[in-house]
N, C-alpha and C. Protein backbone atom coordinates (compact mmCIF):
# COMPACT_ATOMS: atom_id res chain seq x y z
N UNK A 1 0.85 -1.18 0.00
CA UNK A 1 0.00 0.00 0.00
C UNK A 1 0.89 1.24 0.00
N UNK A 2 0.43 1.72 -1.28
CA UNK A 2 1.37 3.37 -1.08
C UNK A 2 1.39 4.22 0.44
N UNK A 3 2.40 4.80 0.25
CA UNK A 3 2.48 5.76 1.61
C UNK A 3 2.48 7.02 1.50
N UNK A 4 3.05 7.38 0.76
CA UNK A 4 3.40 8.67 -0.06
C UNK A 4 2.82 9.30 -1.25
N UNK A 5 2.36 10.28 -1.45
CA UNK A 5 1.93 10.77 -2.98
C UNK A 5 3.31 10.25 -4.02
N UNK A 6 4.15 10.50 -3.67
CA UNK A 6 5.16 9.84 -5.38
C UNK A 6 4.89 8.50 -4.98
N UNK A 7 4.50 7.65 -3.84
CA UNK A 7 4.57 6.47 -4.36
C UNK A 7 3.38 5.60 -5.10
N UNK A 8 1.96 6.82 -4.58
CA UNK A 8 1.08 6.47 -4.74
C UNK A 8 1.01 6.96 -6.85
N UNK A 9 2.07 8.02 -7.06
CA UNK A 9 1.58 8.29 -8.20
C UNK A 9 2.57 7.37 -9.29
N UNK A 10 3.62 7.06 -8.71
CA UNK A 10 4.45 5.68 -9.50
C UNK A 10 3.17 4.63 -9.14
N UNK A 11 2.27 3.82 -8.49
CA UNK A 11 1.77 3.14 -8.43
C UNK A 11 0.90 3.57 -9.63
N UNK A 12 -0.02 4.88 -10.10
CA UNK A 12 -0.69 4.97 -10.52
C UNK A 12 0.33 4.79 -12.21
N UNK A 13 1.33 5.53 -12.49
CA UNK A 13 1.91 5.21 -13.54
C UNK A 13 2.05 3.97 -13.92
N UNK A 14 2.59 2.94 -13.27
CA UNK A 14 2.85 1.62 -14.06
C UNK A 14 1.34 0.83 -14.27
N UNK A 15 0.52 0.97 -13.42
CA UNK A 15 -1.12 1.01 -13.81
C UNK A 15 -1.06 1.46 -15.45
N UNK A 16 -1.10 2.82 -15.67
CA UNK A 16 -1.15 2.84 -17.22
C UNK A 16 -0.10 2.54 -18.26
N UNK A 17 0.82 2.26 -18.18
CA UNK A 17 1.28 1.06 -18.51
C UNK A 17 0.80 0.36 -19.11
N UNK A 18 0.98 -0.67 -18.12
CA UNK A 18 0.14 -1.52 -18.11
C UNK A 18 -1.04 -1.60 -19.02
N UNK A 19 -1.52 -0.52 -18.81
CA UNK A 19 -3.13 -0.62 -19.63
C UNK A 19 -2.87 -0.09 -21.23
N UNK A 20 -1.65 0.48 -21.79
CA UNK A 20 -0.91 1.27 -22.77
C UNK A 20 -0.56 -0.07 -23.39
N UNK A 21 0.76 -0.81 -22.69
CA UNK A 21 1.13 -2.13 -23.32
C UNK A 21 0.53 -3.06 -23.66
N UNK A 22 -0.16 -3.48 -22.91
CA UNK A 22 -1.80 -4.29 -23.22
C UNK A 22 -2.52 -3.57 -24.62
N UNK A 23 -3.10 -2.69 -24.20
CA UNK A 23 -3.71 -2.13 -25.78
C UNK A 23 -2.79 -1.95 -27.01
N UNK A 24 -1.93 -1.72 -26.95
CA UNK A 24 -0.68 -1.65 -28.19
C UNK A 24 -0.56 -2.81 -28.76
N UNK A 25 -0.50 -4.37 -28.24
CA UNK A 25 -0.09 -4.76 -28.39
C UNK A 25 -1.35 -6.33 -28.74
N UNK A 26 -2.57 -5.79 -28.18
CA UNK A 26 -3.47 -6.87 -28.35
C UNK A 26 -3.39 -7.46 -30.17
N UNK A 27 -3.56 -8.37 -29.44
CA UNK A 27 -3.68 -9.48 -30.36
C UNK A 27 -2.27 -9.76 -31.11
N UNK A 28 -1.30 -9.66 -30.79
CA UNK A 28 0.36 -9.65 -31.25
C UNK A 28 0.32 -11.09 -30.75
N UNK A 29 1.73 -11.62 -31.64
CA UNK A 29 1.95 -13.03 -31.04
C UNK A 29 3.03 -12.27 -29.91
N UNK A 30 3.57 -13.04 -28.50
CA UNK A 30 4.39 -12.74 -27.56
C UNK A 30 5.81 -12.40 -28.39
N UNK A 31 6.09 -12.98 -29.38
CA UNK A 31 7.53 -12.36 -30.12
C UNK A 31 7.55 -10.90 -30.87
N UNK A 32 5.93 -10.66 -31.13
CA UNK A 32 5.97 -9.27 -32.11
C UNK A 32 5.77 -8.23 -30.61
N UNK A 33 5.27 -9.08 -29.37
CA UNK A 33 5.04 -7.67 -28.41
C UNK A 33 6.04 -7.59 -28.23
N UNK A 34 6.92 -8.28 -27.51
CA UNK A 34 8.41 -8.25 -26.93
C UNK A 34 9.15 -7.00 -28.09
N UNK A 35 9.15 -7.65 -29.11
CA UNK A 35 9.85 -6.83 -29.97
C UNK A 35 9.50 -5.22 -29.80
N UNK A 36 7.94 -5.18 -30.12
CA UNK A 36 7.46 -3.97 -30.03
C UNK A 36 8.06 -3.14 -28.74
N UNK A 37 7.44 -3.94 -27.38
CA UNK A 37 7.92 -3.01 -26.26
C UNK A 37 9.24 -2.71 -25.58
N UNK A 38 10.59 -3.66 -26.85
CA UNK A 38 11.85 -3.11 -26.58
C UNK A 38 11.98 -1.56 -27.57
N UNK A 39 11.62 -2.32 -28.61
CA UNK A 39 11.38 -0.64 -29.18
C UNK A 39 11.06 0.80 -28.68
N UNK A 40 9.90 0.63 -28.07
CA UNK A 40 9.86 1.34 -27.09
C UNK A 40 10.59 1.94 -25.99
N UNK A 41 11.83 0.87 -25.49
CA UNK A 41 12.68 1.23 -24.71
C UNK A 41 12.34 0.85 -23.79
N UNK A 42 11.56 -0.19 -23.45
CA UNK A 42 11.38 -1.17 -21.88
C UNK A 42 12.61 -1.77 -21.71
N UNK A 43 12.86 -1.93 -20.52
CA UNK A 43 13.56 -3.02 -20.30
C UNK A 43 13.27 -4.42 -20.13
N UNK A 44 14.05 -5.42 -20.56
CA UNK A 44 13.39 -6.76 -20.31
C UNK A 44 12.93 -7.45 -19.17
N UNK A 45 13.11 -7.07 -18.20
CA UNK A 45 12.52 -6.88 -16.76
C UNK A 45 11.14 -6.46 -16.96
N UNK A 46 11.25 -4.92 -17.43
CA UNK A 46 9.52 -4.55 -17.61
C UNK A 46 8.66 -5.23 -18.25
N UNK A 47 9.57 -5.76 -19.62
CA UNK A 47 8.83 -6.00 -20.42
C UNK A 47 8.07 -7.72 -19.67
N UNK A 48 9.12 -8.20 -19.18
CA UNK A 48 8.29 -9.62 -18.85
C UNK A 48 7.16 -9.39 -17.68
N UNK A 49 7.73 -8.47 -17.05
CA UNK A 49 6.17 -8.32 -15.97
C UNK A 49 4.99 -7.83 -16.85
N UNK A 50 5.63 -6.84 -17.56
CA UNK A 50 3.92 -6.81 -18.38
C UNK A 50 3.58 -7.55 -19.08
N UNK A 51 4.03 -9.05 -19.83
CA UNK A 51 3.70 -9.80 -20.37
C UNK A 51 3.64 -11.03 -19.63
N UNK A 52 3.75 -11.00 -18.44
CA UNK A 52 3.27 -12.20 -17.27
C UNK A 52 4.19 -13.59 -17.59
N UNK A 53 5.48 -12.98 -18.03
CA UNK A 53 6.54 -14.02 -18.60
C UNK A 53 7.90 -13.97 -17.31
N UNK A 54 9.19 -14.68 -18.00
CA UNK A 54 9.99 -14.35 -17.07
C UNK A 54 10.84 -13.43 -17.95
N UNK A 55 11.96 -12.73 -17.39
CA UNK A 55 13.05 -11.81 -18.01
C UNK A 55 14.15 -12.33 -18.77
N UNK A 56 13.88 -13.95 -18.33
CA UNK A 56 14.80 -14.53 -19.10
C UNK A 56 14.16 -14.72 -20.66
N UNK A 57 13.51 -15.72 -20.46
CA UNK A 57 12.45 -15.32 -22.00
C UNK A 57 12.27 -14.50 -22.96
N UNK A 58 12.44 -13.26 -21.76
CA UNK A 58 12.32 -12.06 -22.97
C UNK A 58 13.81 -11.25 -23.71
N UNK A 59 14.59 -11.79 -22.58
CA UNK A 59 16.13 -12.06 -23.18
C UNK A 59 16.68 -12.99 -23.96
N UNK A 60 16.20 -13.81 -24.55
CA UNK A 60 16.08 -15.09 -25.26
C UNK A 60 15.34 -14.56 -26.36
N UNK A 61 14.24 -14.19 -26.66
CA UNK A 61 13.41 -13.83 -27.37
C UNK A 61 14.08 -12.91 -28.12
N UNK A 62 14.62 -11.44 -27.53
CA UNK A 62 15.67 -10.50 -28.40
C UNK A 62 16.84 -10.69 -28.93
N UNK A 63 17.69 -11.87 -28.11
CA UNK A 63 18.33 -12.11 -28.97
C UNK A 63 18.51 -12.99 -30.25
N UNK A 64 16.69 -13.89 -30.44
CA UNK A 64 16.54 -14.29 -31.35
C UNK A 64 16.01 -13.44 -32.21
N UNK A 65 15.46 -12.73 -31.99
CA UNK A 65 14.86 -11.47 -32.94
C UNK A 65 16.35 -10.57 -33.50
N UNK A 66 17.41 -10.18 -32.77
CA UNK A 66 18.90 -9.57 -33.13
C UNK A 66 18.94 -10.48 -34.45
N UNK A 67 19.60 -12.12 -33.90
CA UNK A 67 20.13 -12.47 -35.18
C UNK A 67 19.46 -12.97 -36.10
N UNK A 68 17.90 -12.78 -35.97
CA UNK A 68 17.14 -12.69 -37.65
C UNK A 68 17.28 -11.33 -38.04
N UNK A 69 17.25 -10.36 -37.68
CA UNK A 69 17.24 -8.87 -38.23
C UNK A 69 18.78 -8.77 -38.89
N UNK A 70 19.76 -9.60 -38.26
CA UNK A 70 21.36 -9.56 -38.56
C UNK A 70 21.35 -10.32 -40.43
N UNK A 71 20.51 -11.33 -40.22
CA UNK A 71 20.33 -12.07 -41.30
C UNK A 71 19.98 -11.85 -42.41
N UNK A 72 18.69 -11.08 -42.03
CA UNK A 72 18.10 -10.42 -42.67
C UNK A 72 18.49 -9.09 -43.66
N UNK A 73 19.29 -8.30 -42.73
CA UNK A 73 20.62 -7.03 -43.35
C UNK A 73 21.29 -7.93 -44.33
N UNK A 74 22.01 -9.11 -43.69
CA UNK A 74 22.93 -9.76 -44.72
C UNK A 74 22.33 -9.55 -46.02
N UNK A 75 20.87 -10.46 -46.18
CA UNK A 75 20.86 -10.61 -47.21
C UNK A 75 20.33 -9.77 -48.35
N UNK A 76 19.82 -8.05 -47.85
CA UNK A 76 19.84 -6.96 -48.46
C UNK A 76 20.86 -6.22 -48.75
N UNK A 77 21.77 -6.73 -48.09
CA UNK A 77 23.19 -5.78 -48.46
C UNK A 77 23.61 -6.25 -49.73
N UNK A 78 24.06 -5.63 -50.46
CA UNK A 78 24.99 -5.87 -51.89
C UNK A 78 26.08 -6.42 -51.09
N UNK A 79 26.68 -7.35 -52.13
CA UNK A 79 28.45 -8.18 -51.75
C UNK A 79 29.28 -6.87 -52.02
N UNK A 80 30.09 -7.24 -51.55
CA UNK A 80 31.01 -5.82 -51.19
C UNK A 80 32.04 -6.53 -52.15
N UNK A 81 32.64 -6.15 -53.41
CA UNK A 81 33.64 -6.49 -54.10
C UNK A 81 34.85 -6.13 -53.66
N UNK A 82 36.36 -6.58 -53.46
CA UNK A 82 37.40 -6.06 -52.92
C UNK A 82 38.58 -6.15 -53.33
C-alpha cells in the first residue's frame, strides 16, 4: 500500500502502462510484443512483468529477434567487391 503521494503516483503510472502495453499490443503473437515493447525502450525486466513471462524469456526472445534482423541485413546488403 502506497504511503506517499510519489509512491502512490508511480503506483498509478505503471497502472497505465500496463493498460498502454496491453492495448498496443493486443492481439500480437508474444515475439511481435516483446519486440514492439523493446522498441519502445522497456527493459526486459519490464517487459516480462507486463507480459506475465519471465526476463529470461524475454532475453532469449531478443536475442533471437537480433540475429534474424542480422540475417536479414545480410541478405539486403549488396556483396562488397574487394
Amino acid at each position: 500500500m502506497p504511503r506517499t503521494t510519489d509512491e502512490l503516483i508511480l503506483q498509478k503510472i505503471d497502472q497505465i502502462l500496463r493498460i498502454l502495453a496491453a492495448a498496443a499490443t493486443a492481439g500480437m503473437k508474444q515475439r511481435e510484443q516483446i519486440a514492439l515493447l523493446n522498441r519502445a525502450g522497456l527493459q526486459p525486466k519490464d517487459i516480462a512483468d507486463l507480459l506475465g513471462t519471465s526476463s529470461n524469456t524475454v532475453r532469449v526472445e531478443l536475442v533471437s529477434l537480433r540475429k534474424s534482423n542480422d540475417k536479414k541485413s545480410r541478405k539486403k546488403s549488396p556483396a562488397v567487391k574487394g
